[in-house]
PDB file of N, CA and C in Angstrom:
ATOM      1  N   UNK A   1       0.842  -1.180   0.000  1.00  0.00           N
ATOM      2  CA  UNK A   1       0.000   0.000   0.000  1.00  0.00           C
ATOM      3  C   UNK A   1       0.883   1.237   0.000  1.00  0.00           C
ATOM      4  N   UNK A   2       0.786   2.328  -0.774  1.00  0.00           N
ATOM      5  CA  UNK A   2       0.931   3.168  -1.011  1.00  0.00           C
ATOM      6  C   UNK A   2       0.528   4.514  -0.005  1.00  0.00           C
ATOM      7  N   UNK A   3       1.457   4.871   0.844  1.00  0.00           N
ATOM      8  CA  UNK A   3       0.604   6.071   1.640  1.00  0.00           C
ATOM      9  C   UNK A   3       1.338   7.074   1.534  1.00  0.00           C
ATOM     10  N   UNK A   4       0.702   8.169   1.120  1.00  0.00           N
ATOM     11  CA  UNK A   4       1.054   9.383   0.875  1.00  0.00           C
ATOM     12  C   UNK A   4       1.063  10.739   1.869  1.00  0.00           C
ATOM     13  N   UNK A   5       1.841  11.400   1.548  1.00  0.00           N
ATOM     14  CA  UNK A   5       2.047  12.393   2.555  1.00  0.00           C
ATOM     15  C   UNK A   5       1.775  13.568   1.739  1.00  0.00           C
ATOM     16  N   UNK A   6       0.675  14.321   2.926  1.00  0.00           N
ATOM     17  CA  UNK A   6      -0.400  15.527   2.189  1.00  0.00           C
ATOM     18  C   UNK A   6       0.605  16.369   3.362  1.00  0.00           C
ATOM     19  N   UNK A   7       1.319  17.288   2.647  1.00  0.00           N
ATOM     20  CA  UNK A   7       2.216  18.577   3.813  1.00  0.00           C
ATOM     21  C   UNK A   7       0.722  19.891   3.023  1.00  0.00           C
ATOM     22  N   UNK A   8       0.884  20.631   4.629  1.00  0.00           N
ATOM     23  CA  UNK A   8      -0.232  21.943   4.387  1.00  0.00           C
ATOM     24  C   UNK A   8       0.079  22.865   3.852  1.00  0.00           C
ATOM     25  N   UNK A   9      -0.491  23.568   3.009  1.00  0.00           N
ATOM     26  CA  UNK A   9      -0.349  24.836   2.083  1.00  0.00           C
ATOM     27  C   UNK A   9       0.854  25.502   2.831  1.00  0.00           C
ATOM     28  N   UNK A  10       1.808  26.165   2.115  1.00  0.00           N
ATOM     29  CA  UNK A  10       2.671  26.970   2.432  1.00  0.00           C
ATOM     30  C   UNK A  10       2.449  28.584   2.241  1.00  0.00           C
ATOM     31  N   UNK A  11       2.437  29.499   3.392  1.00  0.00           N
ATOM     32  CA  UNK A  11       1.331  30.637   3.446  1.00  0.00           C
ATOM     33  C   UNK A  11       2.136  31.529   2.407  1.00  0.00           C
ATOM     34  N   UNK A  12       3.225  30.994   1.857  1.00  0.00           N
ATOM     35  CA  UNK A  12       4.546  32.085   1.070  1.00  0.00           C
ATOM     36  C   UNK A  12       4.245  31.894   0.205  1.00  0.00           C
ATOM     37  N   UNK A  13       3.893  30.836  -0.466  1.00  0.00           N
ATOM     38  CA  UNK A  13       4.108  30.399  -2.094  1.00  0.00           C
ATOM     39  C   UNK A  13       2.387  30.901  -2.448  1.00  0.00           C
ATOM     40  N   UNK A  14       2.398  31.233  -3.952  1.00  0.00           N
ATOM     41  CA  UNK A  14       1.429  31.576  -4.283  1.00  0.00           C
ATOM     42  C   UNK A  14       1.018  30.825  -5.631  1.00  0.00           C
ATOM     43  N   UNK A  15      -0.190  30.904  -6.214  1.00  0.00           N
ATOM     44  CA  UNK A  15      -0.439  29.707  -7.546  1.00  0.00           C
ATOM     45  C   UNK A  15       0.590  30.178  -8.294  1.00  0.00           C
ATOM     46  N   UNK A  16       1.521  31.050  -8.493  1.00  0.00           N
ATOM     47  CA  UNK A  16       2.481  31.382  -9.210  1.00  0.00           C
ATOM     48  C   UNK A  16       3.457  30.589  -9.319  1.00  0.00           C
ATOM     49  N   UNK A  17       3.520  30.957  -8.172  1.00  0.00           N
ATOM     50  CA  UNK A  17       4.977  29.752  -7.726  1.00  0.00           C
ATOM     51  C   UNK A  17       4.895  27.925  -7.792  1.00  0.00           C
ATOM     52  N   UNK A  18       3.495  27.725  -7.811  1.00  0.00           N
ATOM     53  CA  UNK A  18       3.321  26.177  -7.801  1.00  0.00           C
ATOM     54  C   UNK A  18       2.028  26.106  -8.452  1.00  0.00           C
ATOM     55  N   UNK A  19       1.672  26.303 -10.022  1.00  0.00           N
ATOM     56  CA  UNK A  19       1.364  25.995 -10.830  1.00  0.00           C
ATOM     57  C   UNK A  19       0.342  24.600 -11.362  1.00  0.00           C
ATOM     58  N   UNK A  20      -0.764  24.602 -11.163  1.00  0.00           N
ATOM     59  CA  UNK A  20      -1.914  23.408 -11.143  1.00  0.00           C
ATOM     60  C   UNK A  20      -1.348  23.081 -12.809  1.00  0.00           C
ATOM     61  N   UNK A  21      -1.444  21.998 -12.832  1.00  0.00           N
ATOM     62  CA  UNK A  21      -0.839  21.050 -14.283  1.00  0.00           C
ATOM     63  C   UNK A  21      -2.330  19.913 -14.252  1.00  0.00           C
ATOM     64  N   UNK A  22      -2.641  19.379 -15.804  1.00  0.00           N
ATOM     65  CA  UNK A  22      -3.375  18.613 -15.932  1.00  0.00           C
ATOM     66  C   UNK A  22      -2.357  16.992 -16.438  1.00  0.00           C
ATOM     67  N   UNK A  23      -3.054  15.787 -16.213  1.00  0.00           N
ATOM     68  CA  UNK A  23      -2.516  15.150 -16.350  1.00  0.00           C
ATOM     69  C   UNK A  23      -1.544  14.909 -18.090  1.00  0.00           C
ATOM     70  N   UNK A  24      -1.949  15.453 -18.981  1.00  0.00           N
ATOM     71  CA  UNK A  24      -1.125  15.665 -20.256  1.00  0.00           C
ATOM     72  C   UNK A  24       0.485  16.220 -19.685  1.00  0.00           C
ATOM     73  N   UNK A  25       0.297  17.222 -19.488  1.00  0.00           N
ATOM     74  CA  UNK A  25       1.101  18.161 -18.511  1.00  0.00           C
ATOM     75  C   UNK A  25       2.663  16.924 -18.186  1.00  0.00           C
ATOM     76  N   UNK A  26       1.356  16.326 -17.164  1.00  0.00           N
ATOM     77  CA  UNK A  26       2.569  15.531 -16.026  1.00  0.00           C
ATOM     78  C   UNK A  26       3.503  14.234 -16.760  1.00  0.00           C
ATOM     79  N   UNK A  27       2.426  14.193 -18.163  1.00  0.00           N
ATOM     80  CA  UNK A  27       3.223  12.884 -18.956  1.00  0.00           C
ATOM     81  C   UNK A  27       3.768  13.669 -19.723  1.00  0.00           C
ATOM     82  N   UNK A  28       4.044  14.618 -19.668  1.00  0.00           N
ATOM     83  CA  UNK A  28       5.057  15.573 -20.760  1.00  0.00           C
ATOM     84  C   UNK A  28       6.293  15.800 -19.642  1.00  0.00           C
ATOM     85  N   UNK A  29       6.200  15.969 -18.597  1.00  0.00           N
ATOM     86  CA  UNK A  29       6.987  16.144 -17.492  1.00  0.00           C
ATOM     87  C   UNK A  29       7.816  14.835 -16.895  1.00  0.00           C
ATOM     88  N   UNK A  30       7.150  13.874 -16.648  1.00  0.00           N
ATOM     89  CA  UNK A  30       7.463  12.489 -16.612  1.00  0.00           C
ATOM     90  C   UNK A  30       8.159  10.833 -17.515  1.00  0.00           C
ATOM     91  N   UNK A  31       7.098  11.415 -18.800  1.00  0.00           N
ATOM     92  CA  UNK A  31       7.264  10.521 -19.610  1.00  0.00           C
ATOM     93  C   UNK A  31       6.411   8.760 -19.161  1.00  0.00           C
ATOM     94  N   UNK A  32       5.829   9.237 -18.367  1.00  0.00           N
ATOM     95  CA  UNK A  32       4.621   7.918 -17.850  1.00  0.00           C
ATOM     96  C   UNK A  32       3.014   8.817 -18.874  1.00  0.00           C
ATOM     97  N   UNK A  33       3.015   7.470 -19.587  1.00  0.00           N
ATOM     98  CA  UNK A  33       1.316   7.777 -20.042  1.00  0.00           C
ATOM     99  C   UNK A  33       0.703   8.236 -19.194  1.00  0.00           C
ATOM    100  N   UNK A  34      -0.158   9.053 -20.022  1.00  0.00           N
ATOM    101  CA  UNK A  34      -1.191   9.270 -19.442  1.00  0.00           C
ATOM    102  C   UNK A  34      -2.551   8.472 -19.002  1.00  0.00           C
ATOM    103  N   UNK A  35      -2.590   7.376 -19.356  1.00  0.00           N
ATOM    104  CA  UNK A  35      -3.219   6.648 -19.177  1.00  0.00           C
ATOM    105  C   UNK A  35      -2.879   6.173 -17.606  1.00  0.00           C
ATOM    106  N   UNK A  36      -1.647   5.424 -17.472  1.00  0.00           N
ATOM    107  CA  UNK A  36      -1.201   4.706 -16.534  1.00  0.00           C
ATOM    108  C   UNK A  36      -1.202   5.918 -15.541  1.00  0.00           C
ATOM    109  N   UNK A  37      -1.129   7.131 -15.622  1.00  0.00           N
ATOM    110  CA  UNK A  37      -1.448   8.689 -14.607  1.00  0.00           C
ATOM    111  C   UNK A  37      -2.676   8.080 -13.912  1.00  0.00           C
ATOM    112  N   UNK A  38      -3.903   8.034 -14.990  1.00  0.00           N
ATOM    113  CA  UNK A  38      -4.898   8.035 -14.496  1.00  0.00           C
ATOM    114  C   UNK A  38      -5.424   6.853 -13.637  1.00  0.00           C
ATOM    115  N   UNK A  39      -5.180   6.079 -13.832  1.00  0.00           N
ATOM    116  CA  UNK A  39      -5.286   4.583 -13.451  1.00  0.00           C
ATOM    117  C   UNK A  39      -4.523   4.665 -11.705  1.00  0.00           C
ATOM    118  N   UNK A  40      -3.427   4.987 -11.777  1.00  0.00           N
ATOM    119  CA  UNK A  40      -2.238   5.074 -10.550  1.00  0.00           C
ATOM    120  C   UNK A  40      -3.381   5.952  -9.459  1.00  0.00           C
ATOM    121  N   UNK A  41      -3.855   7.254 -10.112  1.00  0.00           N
ATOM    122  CA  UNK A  41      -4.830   8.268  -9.472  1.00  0.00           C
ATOM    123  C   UNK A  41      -6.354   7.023  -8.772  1.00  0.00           C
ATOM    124  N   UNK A  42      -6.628   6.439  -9.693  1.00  0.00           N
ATOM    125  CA  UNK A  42      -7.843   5.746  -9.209  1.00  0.00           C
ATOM    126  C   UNK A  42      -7.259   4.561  -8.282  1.00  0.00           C
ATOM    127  N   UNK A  43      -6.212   4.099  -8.151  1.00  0.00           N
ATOM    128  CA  UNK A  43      -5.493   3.183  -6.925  1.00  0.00           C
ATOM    129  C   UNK A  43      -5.019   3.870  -5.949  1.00  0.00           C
ATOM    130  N   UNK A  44      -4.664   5.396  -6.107  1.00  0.00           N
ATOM    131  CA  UNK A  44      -4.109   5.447  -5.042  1.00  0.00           C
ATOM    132  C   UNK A  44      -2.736   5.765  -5.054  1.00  0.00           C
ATOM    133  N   UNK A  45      -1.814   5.693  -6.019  1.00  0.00           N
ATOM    134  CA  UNK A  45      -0.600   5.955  -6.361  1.00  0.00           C
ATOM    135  C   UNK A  45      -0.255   6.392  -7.248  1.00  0.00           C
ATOM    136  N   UNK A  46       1.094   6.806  -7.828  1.00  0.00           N
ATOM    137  CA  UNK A  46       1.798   7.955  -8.063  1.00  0.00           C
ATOM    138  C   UNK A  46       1.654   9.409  -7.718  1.00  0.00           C
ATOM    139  N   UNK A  47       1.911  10.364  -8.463  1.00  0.00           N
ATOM    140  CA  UNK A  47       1.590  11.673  -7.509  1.00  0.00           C
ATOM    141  C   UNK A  47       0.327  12.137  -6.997  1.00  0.00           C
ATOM    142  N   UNK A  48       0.359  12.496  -5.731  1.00  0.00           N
ATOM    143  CA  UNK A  48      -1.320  12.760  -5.551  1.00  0.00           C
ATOM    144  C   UNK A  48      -1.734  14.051  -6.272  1.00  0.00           C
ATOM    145  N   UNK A  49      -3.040  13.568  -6.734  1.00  0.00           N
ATOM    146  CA  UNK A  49      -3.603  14.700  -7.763  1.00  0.00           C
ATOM    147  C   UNK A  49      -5.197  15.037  -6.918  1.00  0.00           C
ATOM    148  N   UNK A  50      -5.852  15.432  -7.712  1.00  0.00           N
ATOM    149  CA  UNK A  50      -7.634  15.603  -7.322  1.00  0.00           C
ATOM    150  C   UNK A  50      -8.097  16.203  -8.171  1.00  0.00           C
ATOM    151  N   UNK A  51      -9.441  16.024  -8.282  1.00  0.00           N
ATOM    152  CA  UNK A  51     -10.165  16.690  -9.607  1.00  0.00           C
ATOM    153  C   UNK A  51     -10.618  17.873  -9.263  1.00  0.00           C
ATOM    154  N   UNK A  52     -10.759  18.787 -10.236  1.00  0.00           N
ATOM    155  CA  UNK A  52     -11.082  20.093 -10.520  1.00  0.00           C
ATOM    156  C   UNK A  52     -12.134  20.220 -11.747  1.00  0.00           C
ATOM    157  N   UNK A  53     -13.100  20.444 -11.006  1.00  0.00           N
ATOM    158  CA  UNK A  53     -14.554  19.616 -11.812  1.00  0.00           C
ATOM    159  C   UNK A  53     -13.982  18.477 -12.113  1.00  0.00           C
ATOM    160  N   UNK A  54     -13.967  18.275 -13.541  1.00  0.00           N
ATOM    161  CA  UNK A  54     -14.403  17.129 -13.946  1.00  0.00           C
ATOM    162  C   UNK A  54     -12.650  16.283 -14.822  1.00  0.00           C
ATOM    163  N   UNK A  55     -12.225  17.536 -14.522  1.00  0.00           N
ATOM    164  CA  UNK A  55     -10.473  17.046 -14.895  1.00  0.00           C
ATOM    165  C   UNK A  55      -9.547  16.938 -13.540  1.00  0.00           C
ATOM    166  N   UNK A  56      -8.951  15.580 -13.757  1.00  0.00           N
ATOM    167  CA  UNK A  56      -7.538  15.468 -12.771  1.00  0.00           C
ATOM    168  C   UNK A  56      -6.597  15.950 -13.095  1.00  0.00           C
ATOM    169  N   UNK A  57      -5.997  17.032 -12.285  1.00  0.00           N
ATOM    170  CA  UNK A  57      -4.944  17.927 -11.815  1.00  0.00           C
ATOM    171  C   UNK A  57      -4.055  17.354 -10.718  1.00  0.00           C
ATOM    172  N   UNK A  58      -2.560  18.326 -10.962  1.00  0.00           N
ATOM    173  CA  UNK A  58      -1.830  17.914  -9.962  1.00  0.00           C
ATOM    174  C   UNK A  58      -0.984  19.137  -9.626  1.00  0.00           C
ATOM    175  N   UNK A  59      -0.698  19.305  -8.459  1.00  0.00           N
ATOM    176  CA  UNK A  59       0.376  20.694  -7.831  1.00  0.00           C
ATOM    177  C   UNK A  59       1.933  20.631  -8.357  1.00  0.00           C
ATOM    178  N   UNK A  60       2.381  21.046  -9.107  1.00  0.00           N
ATOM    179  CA  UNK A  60       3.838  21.069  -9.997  1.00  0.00           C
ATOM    180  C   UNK A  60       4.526  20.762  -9.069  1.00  0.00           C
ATOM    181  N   UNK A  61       4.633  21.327  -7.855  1.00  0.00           N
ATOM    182  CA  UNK A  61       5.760  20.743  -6.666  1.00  0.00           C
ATOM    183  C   UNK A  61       5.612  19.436  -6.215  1.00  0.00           C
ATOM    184  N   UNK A  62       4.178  19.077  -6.019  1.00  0.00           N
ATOM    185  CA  UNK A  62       3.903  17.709  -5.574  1.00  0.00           C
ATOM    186  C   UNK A  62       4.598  16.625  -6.765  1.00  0.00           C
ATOM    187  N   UNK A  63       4.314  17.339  -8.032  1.00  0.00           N
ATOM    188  CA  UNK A  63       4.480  15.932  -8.989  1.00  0.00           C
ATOM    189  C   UNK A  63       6.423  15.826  -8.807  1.00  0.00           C
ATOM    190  N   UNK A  64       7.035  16.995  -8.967  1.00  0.00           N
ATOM    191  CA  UNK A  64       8.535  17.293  -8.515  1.00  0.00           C
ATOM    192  C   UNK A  64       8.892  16.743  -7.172  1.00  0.00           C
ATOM    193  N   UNK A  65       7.914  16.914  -6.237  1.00  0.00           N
ATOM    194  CA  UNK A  65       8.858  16.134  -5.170  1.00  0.00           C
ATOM    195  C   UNK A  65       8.694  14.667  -5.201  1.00  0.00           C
ATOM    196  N   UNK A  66       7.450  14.270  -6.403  1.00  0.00           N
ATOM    197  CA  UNK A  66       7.323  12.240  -5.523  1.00  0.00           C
ATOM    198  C   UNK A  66       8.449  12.365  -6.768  1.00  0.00           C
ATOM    199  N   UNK A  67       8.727  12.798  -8.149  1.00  0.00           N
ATOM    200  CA  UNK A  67      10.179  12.485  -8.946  1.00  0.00           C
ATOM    201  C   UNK A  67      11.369  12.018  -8.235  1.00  0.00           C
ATOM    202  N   UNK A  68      11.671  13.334  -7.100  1.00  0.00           N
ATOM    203  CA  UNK A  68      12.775  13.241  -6.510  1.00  0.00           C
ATOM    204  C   UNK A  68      12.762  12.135  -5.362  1.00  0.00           C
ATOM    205  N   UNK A  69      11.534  11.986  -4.756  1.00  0.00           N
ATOM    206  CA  UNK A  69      11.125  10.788  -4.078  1.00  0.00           C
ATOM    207  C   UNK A  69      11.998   9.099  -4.865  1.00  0.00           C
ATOM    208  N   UNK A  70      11.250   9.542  -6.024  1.00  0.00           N
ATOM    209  CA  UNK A  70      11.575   8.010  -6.748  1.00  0.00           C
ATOM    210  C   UNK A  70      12.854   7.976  -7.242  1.00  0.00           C
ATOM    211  N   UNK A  71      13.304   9.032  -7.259  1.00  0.00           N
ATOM    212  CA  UNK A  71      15.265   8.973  -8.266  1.00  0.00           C
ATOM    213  C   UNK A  71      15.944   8.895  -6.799  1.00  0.00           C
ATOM    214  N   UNK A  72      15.631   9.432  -5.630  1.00  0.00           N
ATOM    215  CA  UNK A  72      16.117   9.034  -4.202  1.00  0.00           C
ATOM    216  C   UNK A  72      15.799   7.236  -4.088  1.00  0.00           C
ATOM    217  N   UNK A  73      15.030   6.804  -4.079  1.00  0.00           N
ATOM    218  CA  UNK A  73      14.454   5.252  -3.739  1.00  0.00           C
ATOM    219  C   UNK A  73      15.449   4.551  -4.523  1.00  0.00           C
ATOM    220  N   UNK A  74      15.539   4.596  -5.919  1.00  0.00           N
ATOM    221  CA  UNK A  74      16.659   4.128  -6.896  1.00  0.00           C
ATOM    222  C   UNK A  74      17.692   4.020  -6.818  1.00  0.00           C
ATOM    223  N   UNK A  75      18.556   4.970  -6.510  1.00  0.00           N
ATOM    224  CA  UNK A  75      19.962   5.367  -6.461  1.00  0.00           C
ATOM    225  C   UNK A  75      20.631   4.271  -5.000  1.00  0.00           C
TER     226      UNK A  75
END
């Protein structure tokens, strides 16, 4: 199981600074389909995202830190 760590808004940073991305976005950023994005989202794993209406989104820092998460786990 997969458990994720939700850290609370940071009162400094503004949507400027950390940028809402749609899942196209994150497989342009990643290089993981988009498909397998969405799928990971409905289990429960890879970066945590949430919908915004009716499209899944993800926080640019969040998807950057589980990266560095996973190139840390590897190495």
């Amino acid at each position: 199981m997969n458990v994720r760590t939700i850290l609370p808004p940071n009162p400094t940073h503004t949507a400027e600074d950390d940028p809402i991305i749609d899942t196209k976005q994150v497989s342009g950023l990643t290089s993981i389909n988009e498909s397998t994005l969405r799928y990971w989202a409905s289990i429960h794993e890879g970066p945590t995202s949430f919908k915004l209406g009716r499209r899944r989104v993800y926080r640019k820092s969040v998807v950057l830190s589980w990266l560095a998460e996973q190139e840390s786990r590897s190495a």
